[in-house]
PDB file of N, CA and C in Angstrom:
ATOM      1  N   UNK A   1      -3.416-121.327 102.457  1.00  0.00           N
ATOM      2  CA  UNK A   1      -4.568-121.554 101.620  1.00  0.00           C
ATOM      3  C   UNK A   1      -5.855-121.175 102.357  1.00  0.00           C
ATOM      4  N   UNK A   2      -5.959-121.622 103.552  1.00  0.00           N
ATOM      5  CA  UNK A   2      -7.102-121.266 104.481  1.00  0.00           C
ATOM      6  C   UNK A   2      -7.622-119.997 104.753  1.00  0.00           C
ATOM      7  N   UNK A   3      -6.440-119.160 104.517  1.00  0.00           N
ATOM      8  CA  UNK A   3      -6.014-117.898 105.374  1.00  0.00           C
ATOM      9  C   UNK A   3      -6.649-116.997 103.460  1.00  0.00           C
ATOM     10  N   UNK A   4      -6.496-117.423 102.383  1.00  0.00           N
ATOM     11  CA  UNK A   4      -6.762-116.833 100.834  1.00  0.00           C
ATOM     12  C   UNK A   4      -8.415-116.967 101.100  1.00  0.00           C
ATOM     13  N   UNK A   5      -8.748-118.074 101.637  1.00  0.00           N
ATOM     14  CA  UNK A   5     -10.061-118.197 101.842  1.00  0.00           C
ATOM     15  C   UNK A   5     -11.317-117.782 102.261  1.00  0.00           C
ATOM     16  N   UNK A   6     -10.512-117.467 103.629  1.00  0.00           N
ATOM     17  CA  UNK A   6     -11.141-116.531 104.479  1.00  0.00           C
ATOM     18  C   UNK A   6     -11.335-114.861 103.651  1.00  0.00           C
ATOM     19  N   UNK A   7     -10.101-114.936 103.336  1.00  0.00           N
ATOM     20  CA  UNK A   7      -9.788-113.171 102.806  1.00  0.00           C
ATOM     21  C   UNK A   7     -11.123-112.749 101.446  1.00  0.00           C
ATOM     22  N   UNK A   8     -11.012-114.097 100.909  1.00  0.00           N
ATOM     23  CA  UNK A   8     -11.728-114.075  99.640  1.00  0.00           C
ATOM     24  C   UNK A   8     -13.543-113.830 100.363  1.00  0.00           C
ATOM     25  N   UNK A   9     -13.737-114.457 101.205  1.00  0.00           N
ATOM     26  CA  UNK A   9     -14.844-114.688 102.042  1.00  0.00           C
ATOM     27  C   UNK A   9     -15.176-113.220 102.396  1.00  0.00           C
ATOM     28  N   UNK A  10     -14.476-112.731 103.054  1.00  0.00           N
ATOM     29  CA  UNK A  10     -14.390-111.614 103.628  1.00  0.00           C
ATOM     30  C   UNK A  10     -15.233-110.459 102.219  1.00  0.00           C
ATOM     31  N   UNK A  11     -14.458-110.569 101.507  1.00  0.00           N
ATOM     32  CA  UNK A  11     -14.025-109.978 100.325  1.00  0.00           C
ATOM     33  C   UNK A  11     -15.581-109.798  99.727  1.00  0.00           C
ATOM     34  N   UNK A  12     -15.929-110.683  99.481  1.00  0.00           N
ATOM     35  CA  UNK A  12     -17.719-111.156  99.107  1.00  0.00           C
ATOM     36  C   UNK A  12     -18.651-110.999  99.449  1.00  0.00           C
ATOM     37  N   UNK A  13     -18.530-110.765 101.508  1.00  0.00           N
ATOM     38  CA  UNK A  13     -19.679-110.309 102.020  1.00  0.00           C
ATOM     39  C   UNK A  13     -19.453-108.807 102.420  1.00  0.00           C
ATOM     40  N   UNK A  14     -18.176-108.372 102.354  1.00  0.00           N
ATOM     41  CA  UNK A  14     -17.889-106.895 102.268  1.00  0.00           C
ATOM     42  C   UNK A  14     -18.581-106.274 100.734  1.00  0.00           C
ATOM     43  N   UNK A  15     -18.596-106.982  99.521  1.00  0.00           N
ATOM     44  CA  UNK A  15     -19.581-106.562  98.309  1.00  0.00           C
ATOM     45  C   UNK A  15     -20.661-106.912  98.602  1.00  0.00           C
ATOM     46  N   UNK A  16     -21.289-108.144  98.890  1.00  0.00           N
ATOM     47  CA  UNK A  16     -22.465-108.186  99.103  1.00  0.00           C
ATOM     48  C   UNK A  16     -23.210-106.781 100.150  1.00  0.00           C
ATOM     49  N   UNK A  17     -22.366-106.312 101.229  1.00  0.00           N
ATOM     50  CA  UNK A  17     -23.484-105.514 101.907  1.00  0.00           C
ATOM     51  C   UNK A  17     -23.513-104.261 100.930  1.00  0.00           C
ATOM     52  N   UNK A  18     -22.184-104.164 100.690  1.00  0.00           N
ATOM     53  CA  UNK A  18     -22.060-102.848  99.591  1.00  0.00           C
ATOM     54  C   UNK A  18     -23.009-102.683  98.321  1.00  0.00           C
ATOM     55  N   UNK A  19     -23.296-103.651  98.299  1.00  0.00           N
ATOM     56  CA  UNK A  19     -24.592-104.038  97.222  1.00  0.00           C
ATOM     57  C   UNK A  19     -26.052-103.916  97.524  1.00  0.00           C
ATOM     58  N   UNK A  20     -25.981-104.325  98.578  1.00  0.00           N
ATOM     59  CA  UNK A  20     -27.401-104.542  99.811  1.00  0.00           C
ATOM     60  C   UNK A  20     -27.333-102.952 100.001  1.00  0.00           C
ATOM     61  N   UNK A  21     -26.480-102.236  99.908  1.00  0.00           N
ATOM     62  CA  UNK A  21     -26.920-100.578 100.682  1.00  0.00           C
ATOM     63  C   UNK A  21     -26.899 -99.702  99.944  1.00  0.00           C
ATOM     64  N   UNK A  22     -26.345-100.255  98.494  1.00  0.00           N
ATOM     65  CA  UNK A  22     -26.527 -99.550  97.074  1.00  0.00           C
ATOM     66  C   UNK A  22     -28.100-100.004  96.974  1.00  0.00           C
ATOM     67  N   UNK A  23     -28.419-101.242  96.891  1.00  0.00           N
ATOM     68  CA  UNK A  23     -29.959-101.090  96.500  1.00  0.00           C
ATOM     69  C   UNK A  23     -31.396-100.564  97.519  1.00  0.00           C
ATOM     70  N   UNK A  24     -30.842-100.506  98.453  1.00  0.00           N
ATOM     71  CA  UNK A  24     -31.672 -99.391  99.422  1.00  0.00           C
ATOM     72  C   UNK A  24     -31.427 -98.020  99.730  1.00  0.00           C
ATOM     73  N   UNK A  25     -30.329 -97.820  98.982  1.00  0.00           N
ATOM     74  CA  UNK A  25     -30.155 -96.369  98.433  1.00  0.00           C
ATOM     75  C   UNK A  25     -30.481 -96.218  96.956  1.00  0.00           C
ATOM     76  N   UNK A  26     -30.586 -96.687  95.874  1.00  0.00           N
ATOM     77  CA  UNK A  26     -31.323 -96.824  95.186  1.00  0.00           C
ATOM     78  C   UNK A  26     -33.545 -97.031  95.247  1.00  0.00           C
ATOM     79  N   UNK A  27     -33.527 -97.746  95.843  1.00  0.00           N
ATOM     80  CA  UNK A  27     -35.012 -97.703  96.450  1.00  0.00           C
ATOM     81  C   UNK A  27     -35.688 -96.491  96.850  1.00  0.00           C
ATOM     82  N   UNK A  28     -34.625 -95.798  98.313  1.00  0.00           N
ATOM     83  CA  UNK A  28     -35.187 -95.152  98.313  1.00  0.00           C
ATOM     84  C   UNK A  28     -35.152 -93.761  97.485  1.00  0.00           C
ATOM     85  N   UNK A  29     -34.459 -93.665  96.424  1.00  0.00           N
ATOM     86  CA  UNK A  29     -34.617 -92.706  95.409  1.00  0.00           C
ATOM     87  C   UNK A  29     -35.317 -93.157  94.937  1.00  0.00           C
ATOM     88  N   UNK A  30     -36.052 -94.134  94.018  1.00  0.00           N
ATOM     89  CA  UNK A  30     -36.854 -94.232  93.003  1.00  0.00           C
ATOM     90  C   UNK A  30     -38.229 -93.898  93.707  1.00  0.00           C
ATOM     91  N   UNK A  31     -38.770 -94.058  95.195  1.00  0.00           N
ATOM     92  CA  UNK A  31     -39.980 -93.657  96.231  1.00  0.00           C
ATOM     93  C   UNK A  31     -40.002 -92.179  95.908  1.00  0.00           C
ATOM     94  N   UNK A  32     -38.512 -91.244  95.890  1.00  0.00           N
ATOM     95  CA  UNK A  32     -38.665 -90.241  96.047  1.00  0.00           C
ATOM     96  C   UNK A  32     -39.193 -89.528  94.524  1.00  0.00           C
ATOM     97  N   UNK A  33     -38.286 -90.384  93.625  1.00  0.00           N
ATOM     98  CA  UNK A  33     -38.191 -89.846  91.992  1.00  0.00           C
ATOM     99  C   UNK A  33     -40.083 -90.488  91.791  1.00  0.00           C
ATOM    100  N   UNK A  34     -40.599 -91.186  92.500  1.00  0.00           N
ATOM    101  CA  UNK A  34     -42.100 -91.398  92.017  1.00  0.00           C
ATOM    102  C   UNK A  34     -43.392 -90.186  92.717  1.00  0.00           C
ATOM    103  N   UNK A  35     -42.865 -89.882  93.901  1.00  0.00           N
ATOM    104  CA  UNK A  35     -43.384 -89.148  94.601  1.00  0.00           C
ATOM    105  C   UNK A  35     -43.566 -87.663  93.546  1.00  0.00           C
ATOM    106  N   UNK A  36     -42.161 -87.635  92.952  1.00  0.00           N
ATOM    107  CA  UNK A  36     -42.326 -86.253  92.759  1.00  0.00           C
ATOM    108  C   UNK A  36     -43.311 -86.464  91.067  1.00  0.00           C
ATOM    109  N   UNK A  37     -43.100 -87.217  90.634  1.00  0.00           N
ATOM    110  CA  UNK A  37     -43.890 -87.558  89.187  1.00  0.00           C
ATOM    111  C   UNK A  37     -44.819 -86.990  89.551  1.00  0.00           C
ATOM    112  N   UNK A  38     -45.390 -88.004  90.995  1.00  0.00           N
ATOM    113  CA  UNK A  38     -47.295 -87.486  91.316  1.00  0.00           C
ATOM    114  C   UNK A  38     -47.272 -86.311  91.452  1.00  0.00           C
ATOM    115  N   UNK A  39     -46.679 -85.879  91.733  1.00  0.00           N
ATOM    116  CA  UNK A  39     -47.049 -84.204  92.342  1.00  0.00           C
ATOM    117  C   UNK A  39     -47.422 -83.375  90.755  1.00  0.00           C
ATOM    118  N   UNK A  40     -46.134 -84.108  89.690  1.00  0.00           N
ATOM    119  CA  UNK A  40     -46.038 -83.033  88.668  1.00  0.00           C
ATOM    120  C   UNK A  40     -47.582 -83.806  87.816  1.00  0.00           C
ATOM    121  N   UNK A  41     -47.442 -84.783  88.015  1.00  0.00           N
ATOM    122  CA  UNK A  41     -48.664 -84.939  86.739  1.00  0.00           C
ATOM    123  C   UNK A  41     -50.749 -84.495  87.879  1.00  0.00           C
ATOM    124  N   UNK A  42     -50.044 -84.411  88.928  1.00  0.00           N
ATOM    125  CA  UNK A  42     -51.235 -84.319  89.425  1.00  0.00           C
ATOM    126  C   UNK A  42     -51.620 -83.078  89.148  1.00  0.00           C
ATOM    127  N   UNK A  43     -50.634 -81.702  89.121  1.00  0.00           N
ATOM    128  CA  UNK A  43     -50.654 -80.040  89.184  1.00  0.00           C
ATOM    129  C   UNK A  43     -50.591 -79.943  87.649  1.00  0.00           C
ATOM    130  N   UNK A  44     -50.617 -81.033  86.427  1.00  0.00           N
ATOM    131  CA  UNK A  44     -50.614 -80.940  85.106  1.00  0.00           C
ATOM    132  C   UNK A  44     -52.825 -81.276  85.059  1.00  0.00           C
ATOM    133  N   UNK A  45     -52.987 -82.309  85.436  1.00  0.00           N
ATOM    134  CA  UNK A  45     -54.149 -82.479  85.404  1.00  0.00           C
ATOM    135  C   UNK A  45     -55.191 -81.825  86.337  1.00  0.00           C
ATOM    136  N   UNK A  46     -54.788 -81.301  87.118  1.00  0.00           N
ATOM    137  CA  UNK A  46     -55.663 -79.990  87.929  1.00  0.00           C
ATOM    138  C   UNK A  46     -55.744 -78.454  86.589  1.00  0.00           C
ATOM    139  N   UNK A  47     -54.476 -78.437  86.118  1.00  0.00           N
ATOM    140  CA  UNK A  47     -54.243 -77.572  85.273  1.00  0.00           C
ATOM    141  C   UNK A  47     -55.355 -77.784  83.649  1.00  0.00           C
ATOM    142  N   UNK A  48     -55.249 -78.797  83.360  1.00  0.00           N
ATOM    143  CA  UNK A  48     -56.187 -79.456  82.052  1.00  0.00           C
ATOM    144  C   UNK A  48     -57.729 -79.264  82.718  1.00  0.00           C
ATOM    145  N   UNK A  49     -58.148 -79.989  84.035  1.00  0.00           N
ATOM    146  CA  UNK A  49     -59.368 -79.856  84.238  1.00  0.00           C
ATOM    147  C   UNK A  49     -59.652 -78.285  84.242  1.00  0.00           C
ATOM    148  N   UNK A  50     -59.434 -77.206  84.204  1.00  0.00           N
ATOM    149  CA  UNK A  50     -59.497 -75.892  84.844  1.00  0.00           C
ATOM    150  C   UNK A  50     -59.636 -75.215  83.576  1.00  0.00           C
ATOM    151  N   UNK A  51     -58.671 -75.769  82.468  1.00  0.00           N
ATOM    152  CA  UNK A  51     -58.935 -75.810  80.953  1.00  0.00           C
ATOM    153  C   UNK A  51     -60.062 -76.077  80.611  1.00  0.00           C
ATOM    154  N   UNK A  52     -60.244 -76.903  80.549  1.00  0.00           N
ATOM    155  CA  UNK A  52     -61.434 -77.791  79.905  1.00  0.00           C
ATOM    156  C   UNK A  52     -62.960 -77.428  80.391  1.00  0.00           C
ATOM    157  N   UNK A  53     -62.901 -77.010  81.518  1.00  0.00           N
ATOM    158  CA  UNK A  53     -63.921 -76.151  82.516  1.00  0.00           C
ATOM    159  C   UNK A  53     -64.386 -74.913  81.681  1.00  0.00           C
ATOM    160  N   UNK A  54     -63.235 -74.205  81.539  1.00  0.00           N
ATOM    161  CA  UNK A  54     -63.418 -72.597  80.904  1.00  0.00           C
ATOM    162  C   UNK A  54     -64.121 -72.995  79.607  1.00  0.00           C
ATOM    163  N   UNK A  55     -63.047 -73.982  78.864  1.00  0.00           N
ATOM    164  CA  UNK A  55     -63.491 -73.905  77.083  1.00  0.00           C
ATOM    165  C   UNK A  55     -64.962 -74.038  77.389  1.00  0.00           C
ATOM    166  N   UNK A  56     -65.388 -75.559  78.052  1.00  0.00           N
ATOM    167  CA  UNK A  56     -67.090 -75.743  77.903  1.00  0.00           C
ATOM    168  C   UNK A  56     -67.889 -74.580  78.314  1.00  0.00           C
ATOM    169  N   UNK A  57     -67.313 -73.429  79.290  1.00  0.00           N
ATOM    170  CA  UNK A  57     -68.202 -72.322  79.551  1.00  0.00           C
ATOM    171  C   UNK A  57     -68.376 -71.716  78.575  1.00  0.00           C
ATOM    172  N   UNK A  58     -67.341 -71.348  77.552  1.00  0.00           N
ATOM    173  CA  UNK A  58     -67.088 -70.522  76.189  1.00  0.00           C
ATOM    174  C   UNK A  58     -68.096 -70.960  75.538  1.00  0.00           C
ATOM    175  N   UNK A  59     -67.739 -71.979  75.593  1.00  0.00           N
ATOM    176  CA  UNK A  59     -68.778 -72.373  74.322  1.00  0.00           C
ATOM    177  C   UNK A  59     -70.079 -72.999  74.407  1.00  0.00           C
ATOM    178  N   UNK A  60     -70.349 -73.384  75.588  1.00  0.00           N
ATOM    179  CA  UNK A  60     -72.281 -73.812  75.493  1.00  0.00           C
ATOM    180  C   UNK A  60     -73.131 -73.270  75.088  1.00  0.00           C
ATOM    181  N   UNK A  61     -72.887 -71.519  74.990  1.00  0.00           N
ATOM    182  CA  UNK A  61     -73.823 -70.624  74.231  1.00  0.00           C
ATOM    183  C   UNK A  61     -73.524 -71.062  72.704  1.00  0.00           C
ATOM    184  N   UNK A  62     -72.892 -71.241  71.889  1.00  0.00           N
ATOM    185  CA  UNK A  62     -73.137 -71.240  70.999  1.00  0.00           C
ATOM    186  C   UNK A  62     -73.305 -72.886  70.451  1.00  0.00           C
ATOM    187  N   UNK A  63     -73.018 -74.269  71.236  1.00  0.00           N
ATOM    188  CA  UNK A  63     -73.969 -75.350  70.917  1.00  0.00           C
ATOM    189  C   UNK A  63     -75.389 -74.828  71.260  1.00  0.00           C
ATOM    190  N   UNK A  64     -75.817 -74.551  72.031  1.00  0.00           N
ATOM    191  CA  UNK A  64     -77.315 -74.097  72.464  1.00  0.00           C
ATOM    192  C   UNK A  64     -77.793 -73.237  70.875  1.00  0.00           C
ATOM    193  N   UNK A  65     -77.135 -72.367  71.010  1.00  0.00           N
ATOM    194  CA  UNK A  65     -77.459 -71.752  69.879  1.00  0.00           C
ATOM    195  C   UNK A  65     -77.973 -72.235  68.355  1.00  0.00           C
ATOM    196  N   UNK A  66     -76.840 -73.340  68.172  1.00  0.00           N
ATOM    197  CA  UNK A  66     -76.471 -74.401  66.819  1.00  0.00           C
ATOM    198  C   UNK A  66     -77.891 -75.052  67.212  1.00  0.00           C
ATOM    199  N   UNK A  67     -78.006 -75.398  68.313  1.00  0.00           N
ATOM    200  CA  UNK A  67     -79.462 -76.505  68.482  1.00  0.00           C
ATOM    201  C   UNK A  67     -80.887 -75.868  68.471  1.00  0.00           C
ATOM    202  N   UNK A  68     -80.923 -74.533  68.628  1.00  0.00           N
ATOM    203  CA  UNK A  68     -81.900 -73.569  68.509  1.00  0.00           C
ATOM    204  C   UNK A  68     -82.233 -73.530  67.092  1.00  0.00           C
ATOM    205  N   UNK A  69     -80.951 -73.161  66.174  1.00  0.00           N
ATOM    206  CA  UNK A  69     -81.292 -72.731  64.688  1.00  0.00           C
ATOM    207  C   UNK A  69     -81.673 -73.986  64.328  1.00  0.00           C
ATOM    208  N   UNK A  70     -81.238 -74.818  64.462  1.00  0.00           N
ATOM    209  CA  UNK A  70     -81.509 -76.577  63.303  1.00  0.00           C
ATOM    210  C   UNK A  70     -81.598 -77.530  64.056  1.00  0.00           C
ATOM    211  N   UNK A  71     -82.664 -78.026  64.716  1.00  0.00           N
ATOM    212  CA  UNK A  71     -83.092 -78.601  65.346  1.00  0.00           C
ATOM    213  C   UNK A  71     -83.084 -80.219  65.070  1.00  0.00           C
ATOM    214  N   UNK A  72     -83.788 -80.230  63.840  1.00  0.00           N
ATOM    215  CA  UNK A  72     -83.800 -81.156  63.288  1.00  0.00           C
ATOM    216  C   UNK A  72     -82.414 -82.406  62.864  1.00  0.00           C
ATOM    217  N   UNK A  73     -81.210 -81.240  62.741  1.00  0.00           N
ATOM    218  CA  UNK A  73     -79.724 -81.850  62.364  1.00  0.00           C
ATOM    219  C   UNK A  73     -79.489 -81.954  63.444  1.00  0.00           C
ATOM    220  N   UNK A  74     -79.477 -81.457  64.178  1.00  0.00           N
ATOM    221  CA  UNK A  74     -79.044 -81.368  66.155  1.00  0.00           C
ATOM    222  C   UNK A  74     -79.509 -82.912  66.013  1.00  0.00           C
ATOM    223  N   UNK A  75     -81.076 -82.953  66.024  1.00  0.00           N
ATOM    224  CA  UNK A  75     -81.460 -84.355  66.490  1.00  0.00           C
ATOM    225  C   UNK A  75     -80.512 -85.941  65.832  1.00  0.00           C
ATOM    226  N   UNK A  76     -80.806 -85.599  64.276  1.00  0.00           N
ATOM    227  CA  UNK A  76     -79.635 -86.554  63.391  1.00  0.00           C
ATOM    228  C   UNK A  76     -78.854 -87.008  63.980  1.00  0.00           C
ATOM    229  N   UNK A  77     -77.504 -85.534  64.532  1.00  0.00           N
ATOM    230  CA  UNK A  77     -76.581 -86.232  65.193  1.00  0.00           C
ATOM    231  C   UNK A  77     -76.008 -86.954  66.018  1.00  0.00           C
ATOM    232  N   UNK A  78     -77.182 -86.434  66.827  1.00  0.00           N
ATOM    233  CA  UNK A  78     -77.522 -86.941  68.279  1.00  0.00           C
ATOM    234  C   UNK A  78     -77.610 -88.753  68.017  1.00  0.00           C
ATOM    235  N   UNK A  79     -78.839 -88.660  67.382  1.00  0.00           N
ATOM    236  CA  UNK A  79     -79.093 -90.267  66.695  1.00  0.00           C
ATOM    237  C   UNK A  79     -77.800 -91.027  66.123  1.00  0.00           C
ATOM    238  N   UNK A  80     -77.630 -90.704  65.317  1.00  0.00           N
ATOM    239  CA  UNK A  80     -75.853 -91.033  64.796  1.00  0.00           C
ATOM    240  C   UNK A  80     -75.147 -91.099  65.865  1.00  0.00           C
ATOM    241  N   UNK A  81     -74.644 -90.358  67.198  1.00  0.00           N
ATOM    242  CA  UNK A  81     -73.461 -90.357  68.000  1.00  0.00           C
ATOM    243  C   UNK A  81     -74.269 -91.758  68.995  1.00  0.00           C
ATOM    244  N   UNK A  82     -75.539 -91.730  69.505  1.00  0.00           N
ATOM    245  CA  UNK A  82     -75.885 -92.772  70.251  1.00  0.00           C
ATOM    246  C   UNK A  82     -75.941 -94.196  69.539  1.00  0.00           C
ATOM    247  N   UNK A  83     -76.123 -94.271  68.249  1.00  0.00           N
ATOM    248  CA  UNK A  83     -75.966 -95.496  67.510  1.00  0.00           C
ATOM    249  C   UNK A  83     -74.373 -95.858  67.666  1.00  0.00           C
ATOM    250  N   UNK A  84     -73.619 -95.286  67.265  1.00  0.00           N
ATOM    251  CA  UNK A  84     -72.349 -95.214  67.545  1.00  0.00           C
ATOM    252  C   UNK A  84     -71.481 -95.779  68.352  1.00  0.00           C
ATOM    253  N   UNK A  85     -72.242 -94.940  69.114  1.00  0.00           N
ATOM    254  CA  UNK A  85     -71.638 -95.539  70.905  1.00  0.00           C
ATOM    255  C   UNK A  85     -72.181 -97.055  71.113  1.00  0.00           C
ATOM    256  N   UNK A  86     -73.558 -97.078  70.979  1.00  0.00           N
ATOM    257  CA  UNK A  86     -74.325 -98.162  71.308  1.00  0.00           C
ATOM    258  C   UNK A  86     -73.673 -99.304  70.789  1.00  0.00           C
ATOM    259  N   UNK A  87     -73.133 -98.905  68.962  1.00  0.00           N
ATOM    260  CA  UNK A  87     -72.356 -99.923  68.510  1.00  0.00           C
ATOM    261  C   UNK A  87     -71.008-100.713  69.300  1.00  0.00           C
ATOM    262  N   UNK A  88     -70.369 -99.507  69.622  1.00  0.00           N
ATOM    263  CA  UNK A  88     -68.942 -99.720  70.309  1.00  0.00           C
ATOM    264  C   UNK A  88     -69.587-100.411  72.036  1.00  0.00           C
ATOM    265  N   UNK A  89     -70.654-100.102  72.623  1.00  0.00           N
ATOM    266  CA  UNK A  89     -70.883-100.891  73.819  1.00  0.00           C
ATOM    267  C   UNK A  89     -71.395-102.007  73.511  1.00  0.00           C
ATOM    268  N   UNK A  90     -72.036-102.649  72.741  1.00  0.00           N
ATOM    269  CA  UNK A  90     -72.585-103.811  72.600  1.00  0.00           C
ATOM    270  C   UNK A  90     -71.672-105.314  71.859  1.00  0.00           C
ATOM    271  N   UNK A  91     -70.713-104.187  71.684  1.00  0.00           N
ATOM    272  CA  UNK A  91     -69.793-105.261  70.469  1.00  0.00           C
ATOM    273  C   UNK A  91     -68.898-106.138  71.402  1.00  0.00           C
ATOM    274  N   UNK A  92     -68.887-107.714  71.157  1.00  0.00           N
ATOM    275  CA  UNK A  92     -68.256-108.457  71.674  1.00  0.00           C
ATOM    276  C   UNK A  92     -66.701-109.153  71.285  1.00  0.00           C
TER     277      UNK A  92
END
């Protein structure tokens, strides 16, 4: 009986480490599987800023332009988008 005991004992901390070295082999994949995320979403958002750079070059000539011809609606909107905002910052 002593001797089932031991074996069983045995048996438990032979899974337990097997468990213990599955989850630090696990660990350190998920360090690695996060590492590489950053890399991809960082070379996605270098990629968008570089976008977003060009479009606003494209096109400032022709807001400039829009604000040249109608000045007056330019201003409107302007008024409208800062009320707006002002609304959404002040609201509790």
């Amino acid at each position: 009986m002593l001797g089932l005991r031991r074996n069983n004992e045995r048996e438990v901390e032979g899974r337990l480490r097997a468990l213990k070295s599955d989850f630090e082999t696990l660990q350190r994949d998920v360090v690695k599987l996060a590492e590489g995320v950053g890399g991809v979403a960082r070379k996605h958002a270098s990629g968008f800023l570089e976008d977003s750079e060009a479009w606003t070059d494209d096109n400032l000539g022709n807001v400039r332009e829009a604000i040249r011809d109608q000045p007056l609606a330019a201003g409107l909107i302007l008024l409208g988008a800062g009320a707006i905002l002002g609304a959404l910052l002040l609201r509790r």
